[in-house]
PDB file of N, CA and C in Angstrom:
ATOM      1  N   UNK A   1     116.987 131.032 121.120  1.00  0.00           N
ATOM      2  CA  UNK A   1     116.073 130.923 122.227  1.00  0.00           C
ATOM      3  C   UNK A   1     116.078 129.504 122.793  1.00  0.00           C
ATOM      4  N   UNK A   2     116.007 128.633 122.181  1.00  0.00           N
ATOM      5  CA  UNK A   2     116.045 126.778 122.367  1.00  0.00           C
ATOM      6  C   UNK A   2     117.323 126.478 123.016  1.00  0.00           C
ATOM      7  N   UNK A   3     118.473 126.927 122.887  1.00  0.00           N
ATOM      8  CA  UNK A   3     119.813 126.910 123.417  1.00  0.00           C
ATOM      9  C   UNK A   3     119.603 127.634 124.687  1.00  0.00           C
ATOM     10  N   UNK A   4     119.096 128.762 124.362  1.00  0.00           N
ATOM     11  CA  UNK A   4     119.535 129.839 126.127  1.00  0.00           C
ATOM     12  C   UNK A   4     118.611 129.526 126.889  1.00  0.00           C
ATOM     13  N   UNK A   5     118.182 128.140 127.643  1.00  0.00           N
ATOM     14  CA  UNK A   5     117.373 127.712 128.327  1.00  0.00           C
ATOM     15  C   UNK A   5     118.072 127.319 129.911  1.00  0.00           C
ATOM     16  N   UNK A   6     119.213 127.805 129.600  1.00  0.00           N
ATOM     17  CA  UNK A   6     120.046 127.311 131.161  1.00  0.00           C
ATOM     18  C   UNK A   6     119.504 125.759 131.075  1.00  0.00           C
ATOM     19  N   UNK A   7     119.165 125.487 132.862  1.00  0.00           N
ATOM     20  CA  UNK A   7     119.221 124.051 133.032  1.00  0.00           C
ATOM     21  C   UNK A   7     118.023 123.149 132.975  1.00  0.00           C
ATOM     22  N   UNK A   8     116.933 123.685 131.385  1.00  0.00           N
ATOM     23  CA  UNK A   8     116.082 122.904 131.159  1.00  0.00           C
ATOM     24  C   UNK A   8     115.928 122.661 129.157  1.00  0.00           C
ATOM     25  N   UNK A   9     117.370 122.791 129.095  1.00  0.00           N
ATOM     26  CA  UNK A   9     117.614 122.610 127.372  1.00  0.00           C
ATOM     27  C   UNK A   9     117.652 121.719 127.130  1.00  0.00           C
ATOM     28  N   UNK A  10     117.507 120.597 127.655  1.00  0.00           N
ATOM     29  CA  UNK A  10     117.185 119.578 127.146  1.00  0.00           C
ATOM     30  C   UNK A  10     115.686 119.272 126.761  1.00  0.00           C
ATOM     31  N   UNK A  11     114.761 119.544 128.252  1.00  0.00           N
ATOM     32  CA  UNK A  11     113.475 119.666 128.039  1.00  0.00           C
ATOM     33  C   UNK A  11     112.800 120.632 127.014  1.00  0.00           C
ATOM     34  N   UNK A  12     113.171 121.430 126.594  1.00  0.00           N
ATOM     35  CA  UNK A  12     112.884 122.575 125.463  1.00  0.00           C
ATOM     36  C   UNK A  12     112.906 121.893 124.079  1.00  0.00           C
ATOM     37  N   UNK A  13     114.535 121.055 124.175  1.00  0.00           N
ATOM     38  CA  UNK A  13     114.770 120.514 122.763  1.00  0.00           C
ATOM     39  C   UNK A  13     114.244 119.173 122.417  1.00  0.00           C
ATOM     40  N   UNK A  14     113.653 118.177 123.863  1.00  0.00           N
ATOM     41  CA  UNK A  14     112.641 117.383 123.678  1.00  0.00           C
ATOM     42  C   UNK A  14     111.102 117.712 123.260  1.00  0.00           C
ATOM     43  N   UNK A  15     111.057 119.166 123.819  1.00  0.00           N
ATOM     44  CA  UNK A  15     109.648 119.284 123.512  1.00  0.00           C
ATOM     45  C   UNK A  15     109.831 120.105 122.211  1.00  0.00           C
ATOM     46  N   UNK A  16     110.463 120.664 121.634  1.00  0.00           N
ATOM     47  CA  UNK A  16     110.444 121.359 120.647  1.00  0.00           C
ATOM     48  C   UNK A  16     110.669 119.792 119.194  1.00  0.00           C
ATOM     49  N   UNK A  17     111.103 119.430 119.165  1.00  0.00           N
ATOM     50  CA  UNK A  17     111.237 117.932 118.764  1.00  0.00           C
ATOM     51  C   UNK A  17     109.877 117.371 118.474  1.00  0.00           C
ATOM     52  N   UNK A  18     109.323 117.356 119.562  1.00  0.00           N
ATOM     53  CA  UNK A  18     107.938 116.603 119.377  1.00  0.00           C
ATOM     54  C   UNK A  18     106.602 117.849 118.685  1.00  0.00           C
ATOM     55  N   UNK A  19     107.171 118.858 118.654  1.00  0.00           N
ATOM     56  CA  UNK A  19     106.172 120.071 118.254  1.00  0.00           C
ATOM     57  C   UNK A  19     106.601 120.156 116.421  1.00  0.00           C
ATOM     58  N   UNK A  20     108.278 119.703 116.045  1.00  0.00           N
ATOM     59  CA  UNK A  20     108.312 119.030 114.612  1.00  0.00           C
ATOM     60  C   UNK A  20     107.768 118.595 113.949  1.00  0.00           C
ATOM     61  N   UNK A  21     107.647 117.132 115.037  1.00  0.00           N
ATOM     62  CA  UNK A  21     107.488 115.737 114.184  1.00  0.00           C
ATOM     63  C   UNK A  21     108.221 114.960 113.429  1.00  0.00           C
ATOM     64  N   UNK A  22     109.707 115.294 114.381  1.00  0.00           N
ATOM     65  CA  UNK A  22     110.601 114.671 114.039  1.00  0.00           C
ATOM     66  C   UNK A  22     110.649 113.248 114.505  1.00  0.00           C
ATOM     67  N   UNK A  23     109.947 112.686 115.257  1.00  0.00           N
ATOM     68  CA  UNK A  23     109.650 111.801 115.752  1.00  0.00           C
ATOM     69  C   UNK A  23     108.370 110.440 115.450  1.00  0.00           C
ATOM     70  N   UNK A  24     108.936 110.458 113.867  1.00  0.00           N
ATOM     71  CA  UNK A  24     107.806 110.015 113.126  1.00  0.00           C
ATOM     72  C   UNK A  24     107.610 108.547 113.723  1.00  0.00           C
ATOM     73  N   UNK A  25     106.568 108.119 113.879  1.00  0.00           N
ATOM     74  CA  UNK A  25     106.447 106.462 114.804  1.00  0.00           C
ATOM     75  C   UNK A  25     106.567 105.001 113.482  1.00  0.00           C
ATOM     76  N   UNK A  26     106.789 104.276 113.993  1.00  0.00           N
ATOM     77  CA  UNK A  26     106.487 103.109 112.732  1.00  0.00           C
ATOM     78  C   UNK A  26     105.342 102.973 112.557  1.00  0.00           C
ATOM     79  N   UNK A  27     104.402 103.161 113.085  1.00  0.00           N
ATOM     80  CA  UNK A  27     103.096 102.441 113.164  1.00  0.00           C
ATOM     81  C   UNK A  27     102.597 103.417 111.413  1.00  0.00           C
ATOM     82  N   UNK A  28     103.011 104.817 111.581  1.00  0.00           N
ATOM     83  CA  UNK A  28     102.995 105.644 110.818  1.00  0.00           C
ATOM     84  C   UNK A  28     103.355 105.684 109.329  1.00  0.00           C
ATOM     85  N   UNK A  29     104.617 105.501 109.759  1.00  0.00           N
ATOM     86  CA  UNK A  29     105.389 105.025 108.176  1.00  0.00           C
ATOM     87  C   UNK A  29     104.438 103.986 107.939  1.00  0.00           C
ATOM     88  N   UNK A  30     104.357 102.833 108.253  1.00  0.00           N
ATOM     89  CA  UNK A  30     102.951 101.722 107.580  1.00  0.00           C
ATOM     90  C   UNK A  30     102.513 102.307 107.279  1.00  0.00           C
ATOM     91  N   UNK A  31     101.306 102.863 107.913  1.00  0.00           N
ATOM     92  CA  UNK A  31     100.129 103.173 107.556  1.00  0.00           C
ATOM     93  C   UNK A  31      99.898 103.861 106.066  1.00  0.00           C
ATOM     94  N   UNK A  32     101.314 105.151 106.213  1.00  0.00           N
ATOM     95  CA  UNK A  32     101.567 105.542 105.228  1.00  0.00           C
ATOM     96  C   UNK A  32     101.985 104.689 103.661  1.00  0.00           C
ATOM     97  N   UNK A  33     103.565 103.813 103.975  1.00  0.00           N
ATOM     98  CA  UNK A  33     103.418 102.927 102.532  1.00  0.00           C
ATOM     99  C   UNK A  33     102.431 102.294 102.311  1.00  0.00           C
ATOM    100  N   UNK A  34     101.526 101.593 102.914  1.00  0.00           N
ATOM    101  CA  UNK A  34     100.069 100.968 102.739  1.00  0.00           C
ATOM    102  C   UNK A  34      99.626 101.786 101.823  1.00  0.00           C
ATOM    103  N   UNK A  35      99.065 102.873 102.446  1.00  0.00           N
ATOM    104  CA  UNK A  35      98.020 103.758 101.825  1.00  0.00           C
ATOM    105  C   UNK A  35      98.829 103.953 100.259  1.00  0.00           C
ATOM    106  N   UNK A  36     100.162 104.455 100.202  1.00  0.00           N
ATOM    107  CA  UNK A  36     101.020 104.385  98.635  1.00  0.00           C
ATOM    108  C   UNK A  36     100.722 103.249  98.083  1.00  0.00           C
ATOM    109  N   UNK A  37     100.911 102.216  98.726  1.00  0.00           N
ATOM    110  CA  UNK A  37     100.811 101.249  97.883  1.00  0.00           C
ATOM    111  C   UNK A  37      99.656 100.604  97.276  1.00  0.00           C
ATOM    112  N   UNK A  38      98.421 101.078  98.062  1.00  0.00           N
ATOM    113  CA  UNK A  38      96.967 100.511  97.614  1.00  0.00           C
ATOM    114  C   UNK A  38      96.586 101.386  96.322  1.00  0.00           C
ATOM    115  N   UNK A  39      96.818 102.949  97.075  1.00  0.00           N
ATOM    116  CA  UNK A  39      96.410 103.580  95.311  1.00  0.00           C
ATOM    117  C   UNK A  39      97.308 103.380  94.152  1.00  0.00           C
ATOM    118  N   UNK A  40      98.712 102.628  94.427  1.00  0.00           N
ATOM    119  CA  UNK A  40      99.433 102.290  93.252  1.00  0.00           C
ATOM    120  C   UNK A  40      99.023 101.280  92.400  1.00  0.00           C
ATOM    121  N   UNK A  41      98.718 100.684  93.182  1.00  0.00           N
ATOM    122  CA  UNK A  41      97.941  99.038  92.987  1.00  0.00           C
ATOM    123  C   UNK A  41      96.320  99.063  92.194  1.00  0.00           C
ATOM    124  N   UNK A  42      96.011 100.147  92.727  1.00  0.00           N
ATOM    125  CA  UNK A  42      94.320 100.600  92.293  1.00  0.00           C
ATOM    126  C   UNK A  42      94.385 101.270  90.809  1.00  0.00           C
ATOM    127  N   UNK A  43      95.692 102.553  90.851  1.00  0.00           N
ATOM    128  CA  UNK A  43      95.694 103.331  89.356  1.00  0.00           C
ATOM    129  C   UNK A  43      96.036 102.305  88.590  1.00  0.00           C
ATOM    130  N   UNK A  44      97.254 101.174  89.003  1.00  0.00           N
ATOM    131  CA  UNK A  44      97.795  99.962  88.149  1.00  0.00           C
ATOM    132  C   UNK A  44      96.716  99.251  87.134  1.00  0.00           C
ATOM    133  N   UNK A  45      95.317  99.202  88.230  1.00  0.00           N
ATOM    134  CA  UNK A  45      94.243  98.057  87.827  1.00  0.00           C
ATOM    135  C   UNK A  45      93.388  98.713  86.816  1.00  0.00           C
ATOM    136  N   UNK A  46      92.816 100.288  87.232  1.00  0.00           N
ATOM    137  CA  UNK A  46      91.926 100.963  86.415  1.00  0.00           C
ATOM    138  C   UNK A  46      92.617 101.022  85.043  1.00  0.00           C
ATOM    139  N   UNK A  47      93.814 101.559  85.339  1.00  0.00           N
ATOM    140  CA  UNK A  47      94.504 101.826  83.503  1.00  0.00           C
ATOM    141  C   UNK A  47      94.217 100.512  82.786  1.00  0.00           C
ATOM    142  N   UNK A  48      94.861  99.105  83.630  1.00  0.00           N
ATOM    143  CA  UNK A  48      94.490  97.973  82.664  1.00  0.00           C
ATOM    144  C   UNK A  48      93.266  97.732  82.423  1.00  0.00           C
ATOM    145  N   UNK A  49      92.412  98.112  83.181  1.00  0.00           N
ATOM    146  CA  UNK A  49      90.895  97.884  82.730  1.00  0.00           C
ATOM    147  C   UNK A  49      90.700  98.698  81.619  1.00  0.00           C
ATOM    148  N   UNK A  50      91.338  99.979  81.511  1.00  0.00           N
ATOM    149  CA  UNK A  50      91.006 101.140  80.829  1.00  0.00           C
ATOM    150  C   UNK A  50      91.292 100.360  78.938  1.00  0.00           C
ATOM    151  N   UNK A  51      92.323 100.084  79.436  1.00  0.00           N
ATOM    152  CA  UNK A  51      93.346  99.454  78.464  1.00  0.00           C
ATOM    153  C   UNK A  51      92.587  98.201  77.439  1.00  0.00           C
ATOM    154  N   UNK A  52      92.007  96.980  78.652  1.00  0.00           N
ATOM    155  CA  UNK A  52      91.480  95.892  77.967  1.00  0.00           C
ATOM    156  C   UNK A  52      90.063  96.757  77.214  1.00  0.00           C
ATOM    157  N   UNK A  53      89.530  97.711  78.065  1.00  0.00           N
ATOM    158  CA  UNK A  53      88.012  97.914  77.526  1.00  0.00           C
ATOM    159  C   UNK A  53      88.539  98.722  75.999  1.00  0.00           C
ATOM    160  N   UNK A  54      89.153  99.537  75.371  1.00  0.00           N
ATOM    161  CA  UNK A  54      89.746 100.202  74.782  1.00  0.00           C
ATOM    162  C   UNK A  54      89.644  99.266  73.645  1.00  0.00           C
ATOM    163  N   UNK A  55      90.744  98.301  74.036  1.00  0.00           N
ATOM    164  CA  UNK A  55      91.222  97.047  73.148  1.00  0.00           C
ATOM    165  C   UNK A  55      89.962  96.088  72.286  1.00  0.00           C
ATOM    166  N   UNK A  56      88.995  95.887  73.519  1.00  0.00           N
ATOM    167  CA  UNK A  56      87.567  95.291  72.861  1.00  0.00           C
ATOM    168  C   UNK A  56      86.657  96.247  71.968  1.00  0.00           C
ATOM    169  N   UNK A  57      86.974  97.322  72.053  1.00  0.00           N
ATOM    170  CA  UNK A  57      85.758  98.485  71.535  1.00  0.00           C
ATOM    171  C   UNK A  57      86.493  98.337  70.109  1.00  0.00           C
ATOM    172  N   UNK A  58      87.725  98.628  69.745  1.00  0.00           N
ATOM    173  CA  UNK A  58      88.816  98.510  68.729  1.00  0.00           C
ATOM    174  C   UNK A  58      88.598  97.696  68.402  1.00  0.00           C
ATOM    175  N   UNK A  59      88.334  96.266  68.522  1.00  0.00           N
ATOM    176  CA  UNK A  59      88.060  95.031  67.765  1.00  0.00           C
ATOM    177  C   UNK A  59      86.621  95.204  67.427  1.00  0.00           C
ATOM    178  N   UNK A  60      85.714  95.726  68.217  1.00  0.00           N
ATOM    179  CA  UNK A  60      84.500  95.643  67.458  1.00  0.00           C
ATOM    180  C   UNK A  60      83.813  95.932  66.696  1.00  0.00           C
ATOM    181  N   UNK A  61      84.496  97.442  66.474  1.00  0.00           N
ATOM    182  CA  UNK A  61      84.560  98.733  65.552  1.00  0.00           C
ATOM    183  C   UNK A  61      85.277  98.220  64.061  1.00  0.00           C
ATOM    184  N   UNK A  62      86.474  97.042  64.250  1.00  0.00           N
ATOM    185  CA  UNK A  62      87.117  96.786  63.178  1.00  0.00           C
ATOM    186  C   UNK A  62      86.600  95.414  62.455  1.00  0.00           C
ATOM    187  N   UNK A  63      85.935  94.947  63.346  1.00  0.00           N
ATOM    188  CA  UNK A  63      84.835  93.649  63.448  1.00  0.00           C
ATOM    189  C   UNK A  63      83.377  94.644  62.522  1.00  0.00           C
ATOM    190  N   UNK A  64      83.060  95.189  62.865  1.00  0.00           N
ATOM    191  CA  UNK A  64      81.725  95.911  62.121  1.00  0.00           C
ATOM    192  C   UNK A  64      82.128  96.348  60.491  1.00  0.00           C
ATOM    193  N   UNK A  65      83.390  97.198  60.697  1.00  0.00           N
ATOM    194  CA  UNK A  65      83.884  97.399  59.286  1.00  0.00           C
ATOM    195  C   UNK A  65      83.540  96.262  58.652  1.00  0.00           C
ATOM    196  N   UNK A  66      84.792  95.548  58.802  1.00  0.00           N
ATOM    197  CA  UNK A  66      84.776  94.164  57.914  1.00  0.00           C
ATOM    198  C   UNK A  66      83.176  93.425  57.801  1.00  0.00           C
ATOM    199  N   UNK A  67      82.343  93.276  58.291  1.00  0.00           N
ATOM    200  CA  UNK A  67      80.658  92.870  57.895  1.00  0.00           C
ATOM    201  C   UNK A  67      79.952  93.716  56.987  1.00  0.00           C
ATOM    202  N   UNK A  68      80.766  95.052  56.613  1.00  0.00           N
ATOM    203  CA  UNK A  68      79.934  96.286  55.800  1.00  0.00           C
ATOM    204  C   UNK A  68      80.335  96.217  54.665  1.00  0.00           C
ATOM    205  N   UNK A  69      81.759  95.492  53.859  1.00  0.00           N
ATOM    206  CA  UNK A  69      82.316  95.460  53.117  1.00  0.00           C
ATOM    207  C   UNK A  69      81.940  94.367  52.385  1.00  0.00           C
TER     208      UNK A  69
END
């Protein structure tokens, strides 16, 4: 159907193009790696928080032992 347009196939396959979104903009792609990269940056931070708080509870727990003994 996009082909048998006689002498407006071009206009069909421009507008069919833009009805894709094959025509992704830069502004877009940013916006997009941004947004990847902030929640990469964010899960990065929580785990190490997760990680240090973990690490202190473990020392304190092994810190209490040793005062009972």
């Amino acid at each position: 159907m996009i082909r048998d347009s006689g002498d407006k196939t071009e206009l069909v396959l421009e507008m069919w193009s833009r009805v894709k979104g094959d025509n992704l903009g830069v502004g877009v792609v940013i916006v997009i790696l941004v947004s990847v990269g902030v929640m990469v940056v964010f899960t990065v931070y929580r785990r190490l928080q997760r990680y240090r708080h973990e690490k202190a509870q473990r020392r304190r727990r092994n810190h209490r032992k040793r005062k009972r003994k």
